[in-house]
PDB file of N, CA and C in Angstrom:
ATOM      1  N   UNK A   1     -90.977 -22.468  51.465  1.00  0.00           N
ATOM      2  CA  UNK A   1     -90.408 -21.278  50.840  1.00  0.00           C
ATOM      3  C   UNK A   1     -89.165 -21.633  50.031  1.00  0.00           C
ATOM      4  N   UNK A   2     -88.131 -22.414  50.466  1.00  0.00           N
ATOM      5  CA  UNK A   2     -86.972 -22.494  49.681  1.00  0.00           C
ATOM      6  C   UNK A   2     -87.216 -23.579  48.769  1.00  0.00           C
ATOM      7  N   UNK A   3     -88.741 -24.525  48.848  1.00  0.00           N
ATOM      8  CA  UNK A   3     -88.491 -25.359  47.690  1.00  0.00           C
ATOM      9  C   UNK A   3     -89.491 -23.912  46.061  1.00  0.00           C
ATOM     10  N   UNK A   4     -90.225 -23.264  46.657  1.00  0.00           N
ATOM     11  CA  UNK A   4     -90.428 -22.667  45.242  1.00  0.00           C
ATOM     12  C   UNK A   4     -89.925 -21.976  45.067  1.00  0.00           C
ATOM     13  N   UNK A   5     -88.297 -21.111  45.868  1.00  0.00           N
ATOM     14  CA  UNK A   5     -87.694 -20.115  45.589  1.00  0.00           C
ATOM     15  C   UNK A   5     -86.579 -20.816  44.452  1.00  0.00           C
ATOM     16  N   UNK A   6     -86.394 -22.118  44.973  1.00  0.00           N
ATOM     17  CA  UNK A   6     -85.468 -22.978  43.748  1.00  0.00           C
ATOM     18  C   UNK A   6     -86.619 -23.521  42.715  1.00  0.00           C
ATOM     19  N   UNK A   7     -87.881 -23.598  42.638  1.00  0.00           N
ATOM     20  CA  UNK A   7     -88.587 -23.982  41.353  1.00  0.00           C
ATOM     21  C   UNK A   7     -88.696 -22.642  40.592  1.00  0.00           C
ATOM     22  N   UNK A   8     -88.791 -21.350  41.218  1.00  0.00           N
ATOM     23  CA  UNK A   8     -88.922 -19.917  40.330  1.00  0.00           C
ATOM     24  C   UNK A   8     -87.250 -20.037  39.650  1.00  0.00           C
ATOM     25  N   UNK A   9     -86.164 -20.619  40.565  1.00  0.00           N
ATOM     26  CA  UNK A   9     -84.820 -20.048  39.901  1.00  0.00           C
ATOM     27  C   UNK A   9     -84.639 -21.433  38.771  1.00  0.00           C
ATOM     28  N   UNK A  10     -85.152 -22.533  38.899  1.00  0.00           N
ATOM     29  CA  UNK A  10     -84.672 -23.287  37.869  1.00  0.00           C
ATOM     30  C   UNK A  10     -85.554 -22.238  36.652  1.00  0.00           C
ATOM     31  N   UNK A  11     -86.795 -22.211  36.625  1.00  0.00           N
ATOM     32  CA  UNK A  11     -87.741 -21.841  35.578  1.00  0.00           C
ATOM     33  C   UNK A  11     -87.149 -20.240  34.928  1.00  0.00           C
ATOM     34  N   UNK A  12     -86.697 -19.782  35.597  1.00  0.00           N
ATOM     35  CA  UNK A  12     -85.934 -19.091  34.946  1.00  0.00           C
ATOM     36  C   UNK A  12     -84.441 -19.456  34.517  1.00  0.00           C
ATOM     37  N   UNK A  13     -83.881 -20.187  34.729  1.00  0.00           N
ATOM     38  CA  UNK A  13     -82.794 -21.153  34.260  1.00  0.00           C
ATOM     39  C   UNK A  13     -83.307 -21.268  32.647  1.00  0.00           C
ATOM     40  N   UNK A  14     -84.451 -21.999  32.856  1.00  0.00           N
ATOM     41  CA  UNK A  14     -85.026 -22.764  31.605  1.00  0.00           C
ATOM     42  C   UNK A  14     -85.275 -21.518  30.729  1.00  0.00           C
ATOM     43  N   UNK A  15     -85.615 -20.543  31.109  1.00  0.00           N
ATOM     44  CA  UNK A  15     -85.947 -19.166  30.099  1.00  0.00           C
ATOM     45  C   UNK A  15     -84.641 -19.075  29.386  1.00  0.00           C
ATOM     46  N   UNK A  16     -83.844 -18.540  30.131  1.00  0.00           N
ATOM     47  CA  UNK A  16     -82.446 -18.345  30.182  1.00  0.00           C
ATOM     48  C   UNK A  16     -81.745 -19.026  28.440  1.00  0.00           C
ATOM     49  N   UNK A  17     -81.793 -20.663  29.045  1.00  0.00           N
ATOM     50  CA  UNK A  17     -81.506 -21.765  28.181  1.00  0.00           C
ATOM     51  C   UNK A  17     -82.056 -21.379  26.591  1.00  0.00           C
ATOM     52  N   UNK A  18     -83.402 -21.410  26.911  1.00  0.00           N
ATOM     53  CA  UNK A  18     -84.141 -21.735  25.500  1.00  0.00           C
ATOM     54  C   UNK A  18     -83.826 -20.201  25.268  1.00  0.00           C
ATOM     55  N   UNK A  19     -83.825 -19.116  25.204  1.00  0.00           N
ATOM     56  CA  UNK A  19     -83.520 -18.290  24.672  1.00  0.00           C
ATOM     57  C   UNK A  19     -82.783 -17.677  24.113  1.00  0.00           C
ATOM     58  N   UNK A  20     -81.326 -17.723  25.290  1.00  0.00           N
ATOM     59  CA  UNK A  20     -80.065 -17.026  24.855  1.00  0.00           C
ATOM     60  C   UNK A  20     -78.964 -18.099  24.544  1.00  0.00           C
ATOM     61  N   UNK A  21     -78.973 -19.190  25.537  1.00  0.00           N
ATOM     62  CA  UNK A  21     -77.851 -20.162  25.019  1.00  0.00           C
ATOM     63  C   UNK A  21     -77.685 -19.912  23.274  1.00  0.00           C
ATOM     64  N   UNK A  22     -78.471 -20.199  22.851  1.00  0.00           N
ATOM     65  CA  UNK A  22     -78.732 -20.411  21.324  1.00  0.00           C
ATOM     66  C   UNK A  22     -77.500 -19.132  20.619  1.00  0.00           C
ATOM     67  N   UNK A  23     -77.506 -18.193  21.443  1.00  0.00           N
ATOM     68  CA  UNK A  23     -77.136 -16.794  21.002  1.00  0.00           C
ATOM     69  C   UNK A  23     -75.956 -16.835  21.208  1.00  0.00           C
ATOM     70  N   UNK A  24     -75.552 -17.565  22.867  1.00  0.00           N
ATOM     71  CA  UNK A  24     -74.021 -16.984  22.889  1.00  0.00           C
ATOM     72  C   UNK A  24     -73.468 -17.993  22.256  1.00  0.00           C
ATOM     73  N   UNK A  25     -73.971 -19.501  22.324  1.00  0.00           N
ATOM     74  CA  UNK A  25     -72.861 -20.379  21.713  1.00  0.00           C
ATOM     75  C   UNK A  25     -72.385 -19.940  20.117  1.00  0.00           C
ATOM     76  N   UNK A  26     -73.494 -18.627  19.215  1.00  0.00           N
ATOM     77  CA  UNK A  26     -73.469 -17.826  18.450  1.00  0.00           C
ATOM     78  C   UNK A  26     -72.109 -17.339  18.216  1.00  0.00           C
ATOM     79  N   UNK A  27     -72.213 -16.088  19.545  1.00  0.00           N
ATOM     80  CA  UNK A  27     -71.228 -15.404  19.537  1.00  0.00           C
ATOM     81  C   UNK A  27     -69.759 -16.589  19.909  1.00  0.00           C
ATOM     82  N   UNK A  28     -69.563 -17.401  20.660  1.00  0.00           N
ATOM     83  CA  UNK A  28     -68.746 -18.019  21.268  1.00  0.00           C
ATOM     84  C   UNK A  28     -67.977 -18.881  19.671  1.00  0.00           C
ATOM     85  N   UNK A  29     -68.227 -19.319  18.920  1.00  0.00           N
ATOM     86  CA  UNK A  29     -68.467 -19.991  17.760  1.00  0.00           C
ATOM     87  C   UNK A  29     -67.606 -18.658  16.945  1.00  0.00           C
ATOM     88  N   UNK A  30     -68.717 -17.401  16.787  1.00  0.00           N
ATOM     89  CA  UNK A  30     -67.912 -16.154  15.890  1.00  0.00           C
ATOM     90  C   UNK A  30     -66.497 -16.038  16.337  1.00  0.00           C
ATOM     91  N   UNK A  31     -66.612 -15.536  17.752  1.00  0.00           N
ATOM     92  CA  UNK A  31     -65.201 -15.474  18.564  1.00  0.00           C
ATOM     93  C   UNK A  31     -63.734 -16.674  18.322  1.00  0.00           C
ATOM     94  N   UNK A  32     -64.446 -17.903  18.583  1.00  0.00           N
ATOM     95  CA  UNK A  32     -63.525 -18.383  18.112  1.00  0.00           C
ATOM     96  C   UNK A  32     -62.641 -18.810  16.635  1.00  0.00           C
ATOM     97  N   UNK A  33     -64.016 -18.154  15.962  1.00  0.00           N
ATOM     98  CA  UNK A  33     -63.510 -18.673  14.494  1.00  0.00           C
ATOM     99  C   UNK A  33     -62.613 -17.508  14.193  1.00  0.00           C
ATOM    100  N   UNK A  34     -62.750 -16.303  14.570  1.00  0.00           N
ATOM    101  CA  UNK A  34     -61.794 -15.036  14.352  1.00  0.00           C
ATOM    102  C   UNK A  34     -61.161 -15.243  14.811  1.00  0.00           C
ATOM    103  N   UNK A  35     -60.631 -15.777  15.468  1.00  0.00           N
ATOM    104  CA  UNK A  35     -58.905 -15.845  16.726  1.00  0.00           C
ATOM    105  C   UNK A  35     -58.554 -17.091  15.594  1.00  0.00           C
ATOM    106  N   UNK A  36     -58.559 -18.262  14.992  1.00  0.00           N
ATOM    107  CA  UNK A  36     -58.641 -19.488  15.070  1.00  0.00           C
ATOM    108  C   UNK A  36     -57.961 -18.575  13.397  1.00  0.00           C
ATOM    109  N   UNK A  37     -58.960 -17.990  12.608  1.00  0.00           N
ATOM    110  CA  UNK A  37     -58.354 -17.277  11.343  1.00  0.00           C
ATOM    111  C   UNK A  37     -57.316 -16.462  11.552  1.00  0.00           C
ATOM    112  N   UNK A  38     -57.241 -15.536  12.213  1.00  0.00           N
ATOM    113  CA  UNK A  38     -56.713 -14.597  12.660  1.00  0.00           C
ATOM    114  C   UNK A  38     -54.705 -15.365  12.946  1.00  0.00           C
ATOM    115  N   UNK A  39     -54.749 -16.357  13.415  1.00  0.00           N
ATOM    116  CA  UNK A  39     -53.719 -17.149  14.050  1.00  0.00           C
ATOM    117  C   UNK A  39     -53.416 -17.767  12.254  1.00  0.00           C
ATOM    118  N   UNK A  40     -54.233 -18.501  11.978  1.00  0.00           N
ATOM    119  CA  UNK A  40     -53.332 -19.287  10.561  1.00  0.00           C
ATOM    120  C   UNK A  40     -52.960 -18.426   9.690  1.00  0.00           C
ATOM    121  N   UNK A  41     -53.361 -16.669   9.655  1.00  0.00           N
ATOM    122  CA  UNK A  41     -53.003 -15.971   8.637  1.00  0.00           C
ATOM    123  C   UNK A  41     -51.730 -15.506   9.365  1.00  0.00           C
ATOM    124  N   UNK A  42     -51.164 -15.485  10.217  1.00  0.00           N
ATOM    125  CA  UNK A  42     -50.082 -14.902  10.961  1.00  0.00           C
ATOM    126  C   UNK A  42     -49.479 -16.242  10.578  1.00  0.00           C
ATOM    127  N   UNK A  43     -49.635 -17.687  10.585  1.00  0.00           N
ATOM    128  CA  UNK A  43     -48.773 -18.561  10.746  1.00  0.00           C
ATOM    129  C   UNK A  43     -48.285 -18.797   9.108  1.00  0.00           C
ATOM    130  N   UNK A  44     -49.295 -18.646   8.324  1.00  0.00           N
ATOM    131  CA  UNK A  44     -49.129 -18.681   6.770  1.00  0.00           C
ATOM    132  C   UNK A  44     -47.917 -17.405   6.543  1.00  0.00           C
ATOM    133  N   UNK A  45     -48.169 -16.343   7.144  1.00  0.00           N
ATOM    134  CA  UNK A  45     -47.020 -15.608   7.090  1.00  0.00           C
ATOM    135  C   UNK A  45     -45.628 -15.717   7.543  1.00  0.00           C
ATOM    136  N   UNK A  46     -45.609 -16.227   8.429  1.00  0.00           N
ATOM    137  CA  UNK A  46     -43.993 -16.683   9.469  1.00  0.00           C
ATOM    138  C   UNK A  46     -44.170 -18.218   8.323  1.00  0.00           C
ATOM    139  N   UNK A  47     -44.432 -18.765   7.745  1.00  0.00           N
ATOM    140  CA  UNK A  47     -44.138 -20.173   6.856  1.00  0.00           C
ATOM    141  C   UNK A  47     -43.416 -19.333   5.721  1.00  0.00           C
ATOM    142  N   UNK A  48     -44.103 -18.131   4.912  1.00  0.00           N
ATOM    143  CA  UNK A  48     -43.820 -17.637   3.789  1.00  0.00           C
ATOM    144  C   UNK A  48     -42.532 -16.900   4.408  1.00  0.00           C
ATOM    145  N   UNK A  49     -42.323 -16.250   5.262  1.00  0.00           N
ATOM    146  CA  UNK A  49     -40.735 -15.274   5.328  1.00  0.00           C
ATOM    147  C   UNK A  49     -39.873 -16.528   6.161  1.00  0.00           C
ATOM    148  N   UNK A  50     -40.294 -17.536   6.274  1.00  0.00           N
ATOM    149  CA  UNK A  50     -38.563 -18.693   6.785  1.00  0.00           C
ATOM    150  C   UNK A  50     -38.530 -19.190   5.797  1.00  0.00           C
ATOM    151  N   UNK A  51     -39.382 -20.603   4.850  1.00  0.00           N
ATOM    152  CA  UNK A  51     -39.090 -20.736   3.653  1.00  0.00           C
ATOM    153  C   UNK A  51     -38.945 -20.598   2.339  1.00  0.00           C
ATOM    154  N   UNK A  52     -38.572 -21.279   1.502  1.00  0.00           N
ATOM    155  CA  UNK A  52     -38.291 -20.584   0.209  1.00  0.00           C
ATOM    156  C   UNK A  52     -40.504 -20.518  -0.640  1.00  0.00           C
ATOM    157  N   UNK A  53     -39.941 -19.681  -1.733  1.00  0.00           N
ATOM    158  CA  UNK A  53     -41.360 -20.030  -2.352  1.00  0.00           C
ATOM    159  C   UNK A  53     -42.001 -21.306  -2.292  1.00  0.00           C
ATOM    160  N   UNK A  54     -41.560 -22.144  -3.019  1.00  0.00           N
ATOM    161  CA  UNK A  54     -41.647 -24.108  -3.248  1.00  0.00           C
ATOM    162  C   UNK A  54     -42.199 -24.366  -2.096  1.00  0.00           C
ATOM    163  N   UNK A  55     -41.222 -24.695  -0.882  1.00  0.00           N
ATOM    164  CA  UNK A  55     -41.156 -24.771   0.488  1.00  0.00           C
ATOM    165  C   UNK A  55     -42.720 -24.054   0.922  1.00  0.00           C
ATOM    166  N   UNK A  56     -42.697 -22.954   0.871  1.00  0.00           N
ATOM    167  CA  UNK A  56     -43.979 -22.478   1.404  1.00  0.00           C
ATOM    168  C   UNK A  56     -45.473 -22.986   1.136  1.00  0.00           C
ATOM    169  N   UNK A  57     -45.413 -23.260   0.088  1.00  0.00           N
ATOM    170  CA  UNK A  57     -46.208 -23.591  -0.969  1.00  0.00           C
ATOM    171  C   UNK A  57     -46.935 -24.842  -0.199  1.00  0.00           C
ATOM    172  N   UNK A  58     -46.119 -25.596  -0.727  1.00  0.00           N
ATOM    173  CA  UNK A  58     -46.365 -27.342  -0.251  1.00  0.00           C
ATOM    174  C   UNK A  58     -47.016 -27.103   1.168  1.00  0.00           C
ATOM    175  N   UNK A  59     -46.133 -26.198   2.117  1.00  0.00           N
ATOM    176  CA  UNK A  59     -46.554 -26.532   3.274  1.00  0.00           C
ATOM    177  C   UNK A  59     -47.861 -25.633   3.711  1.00  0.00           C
ATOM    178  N   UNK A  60     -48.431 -24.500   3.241  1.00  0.00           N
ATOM    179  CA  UNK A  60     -49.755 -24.214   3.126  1.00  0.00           C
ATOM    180  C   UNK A  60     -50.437 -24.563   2.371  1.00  0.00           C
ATOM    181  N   UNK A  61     -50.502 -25.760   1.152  1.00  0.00           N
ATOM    182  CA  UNK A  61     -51.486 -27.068   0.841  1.00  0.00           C
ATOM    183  C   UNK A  61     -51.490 -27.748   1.805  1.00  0.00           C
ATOM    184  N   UNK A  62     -50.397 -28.477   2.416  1.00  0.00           N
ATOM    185  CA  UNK A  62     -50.452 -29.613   3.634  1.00  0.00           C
ATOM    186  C   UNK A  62     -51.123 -29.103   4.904  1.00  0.00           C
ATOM    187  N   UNK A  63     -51.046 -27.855   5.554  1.00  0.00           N
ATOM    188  CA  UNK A  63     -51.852 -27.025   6.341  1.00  0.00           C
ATOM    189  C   UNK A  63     -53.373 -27.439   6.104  1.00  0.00           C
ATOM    190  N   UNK A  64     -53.598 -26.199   5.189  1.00  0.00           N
ATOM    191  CA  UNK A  64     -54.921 -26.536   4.410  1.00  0.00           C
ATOM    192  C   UNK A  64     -55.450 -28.105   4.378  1.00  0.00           C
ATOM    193  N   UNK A  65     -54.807 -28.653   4.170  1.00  0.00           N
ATOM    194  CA  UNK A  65     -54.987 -30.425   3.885  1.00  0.00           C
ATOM    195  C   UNK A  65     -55.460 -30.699   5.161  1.00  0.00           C
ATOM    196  N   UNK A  66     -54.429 -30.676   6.174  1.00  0.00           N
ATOM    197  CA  UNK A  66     -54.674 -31.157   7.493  1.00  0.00           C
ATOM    198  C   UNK A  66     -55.809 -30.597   8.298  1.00  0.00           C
ATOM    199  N   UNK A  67     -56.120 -29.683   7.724  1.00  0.00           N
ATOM    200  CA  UNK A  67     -56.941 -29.331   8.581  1.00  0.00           C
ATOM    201  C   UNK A  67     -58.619 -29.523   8.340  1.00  0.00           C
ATOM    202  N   UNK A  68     -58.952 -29.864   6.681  1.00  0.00           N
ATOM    203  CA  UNK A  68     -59.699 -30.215   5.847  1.00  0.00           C
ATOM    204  C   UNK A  68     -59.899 -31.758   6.572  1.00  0.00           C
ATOM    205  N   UNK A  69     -58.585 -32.467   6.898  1.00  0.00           N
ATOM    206  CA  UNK A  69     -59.172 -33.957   7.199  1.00  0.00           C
ATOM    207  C   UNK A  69     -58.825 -33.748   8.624  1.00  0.00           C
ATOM    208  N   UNK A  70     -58.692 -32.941   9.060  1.00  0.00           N
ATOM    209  CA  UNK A  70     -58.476 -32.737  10.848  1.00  0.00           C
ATOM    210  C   UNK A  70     -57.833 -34.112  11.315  1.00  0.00           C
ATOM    211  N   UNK A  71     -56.384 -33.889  11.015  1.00  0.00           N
ATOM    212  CA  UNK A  71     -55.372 -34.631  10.963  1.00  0.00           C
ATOM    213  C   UNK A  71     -53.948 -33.933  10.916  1.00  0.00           C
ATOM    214  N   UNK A  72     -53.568 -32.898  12.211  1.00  0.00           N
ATOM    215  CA  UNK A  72     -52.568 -32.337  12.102  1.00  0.00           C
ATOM    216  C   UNK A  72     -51.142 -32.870  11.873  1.00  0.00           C
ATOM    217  N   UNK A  73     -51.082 -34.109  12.279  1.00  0.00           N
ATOM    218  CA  UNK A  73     -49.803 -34.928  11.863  1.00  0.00           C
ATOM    219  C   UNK A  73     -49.557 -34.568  10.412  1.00  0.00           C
ATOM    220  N   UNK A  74     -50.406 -34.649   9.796  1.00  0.00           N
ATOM    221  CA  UNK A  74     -49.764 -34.640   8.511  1.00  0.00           C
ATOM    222  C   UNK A  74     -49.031 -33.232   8.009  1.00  0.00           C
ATOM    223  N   UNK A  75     -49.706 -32.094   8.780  1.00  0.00           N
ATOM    224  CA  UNK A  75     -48.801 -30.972   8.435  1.00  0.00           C
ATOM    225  C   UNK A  75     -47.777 -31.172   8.902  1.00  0.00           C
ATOM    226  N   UNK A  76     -47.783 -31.804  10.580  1.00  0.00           N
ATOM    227  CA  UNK A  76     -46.413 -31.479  11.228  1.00  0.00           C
ATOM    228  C   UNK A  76     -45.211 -32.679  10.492  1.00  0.00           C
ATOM    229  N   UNK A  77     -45.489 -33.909  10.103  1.00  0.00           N
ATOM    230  CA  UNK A  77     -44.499 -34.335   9.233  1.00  0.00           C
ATOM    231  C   UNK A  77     -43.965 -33.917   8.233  1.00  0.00           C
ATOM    232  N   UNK A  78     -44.744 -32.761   7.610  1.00  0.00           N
ATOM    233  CA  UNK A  78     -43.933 -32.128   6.421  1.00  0.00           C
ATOM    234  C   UNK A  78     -43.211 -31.251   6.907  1.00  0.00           C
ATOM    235  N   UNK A  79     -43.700 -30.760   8.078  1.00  0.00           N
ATOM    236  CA  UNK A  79     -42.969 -29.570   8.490  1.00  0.00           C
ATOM    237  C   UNK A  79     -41.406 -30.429   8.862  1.00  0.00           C
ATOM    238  N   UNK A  80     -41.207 -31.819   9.336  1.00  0.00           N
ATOM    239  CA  UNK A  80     -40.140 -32.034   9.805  1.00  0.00           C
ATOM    240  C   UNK A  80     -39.121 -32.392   8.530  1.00  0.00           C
ATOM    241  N   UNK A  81     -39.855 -33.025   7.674  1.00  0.00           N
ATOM    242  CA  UNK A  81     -39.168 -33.646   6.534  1.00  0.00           C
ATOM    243  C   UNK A  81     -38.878 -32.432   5.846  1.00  0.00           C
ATOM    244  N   UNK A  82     -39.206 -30.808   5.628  1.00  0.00           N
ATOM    245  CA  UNK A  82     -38.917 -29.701   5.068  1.00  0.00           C
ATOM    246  C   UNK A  82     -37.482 -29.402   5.716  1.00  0.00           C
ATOM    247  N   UNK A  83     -37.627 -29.579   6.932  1.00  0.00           N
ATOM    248  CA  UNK A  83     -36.499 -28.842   7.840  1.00  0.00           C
ATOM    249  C   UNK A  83     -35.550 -30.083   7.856  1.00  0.00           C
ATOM    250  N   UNK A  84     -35.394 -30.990   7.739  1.00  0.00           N
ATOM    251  CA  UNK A  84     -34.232 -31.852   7.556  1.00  0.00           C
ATOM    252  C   UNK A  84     -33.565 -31.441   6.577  1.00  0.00           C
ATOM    253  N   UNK A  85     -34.490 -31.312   5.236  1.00  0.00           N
ATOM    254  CA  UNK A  85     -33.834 -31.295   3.893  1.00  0.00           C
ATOM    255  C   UNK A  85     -32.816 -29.976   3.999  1.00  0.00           C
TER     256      UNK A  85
END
């Protein structure tokens, strides 16, 4: 009894899998890409009201940049070399 009560629950496991996984990693994917946008348009904003125009500028290309070569150092060094100057 308990070995086909665990062969009925894997086989529905496997339903499970091939059906919906597909769906939520969907939704999970949407979800995060809205929080993930949602966050750099708030951060593009707090960049634009501390620095000057110029200043802003550069550093939402270098953003943009860094994140294009998924290589955040490179924003955060501008960010340091901005704030020295």
């Amino acid at each position: 009894m308990q070995k086909k009560t665990r062969s009925i629950l894997e086989e529905l496991d496997l339903i499970y899998q091939d059906r919906f996984q597909q769906t939520d990693r969907k939704y999970v994917i949407e979800s995060r890409a809205s929080n993930v946008i949602s966050s750099a348009i708030h951060l593009l904003e707090q960049i634009e009201s501390t620095y000057t125009p110029e200043e802003a500028e550069k550093l939402n290309r270098k953003l943009l940049n860094a994140i294009r070569d998924r290589d955040p150092s490179k924003f955060t060094r501008t960010v340091r070399r901005t704030d020295v100057n």
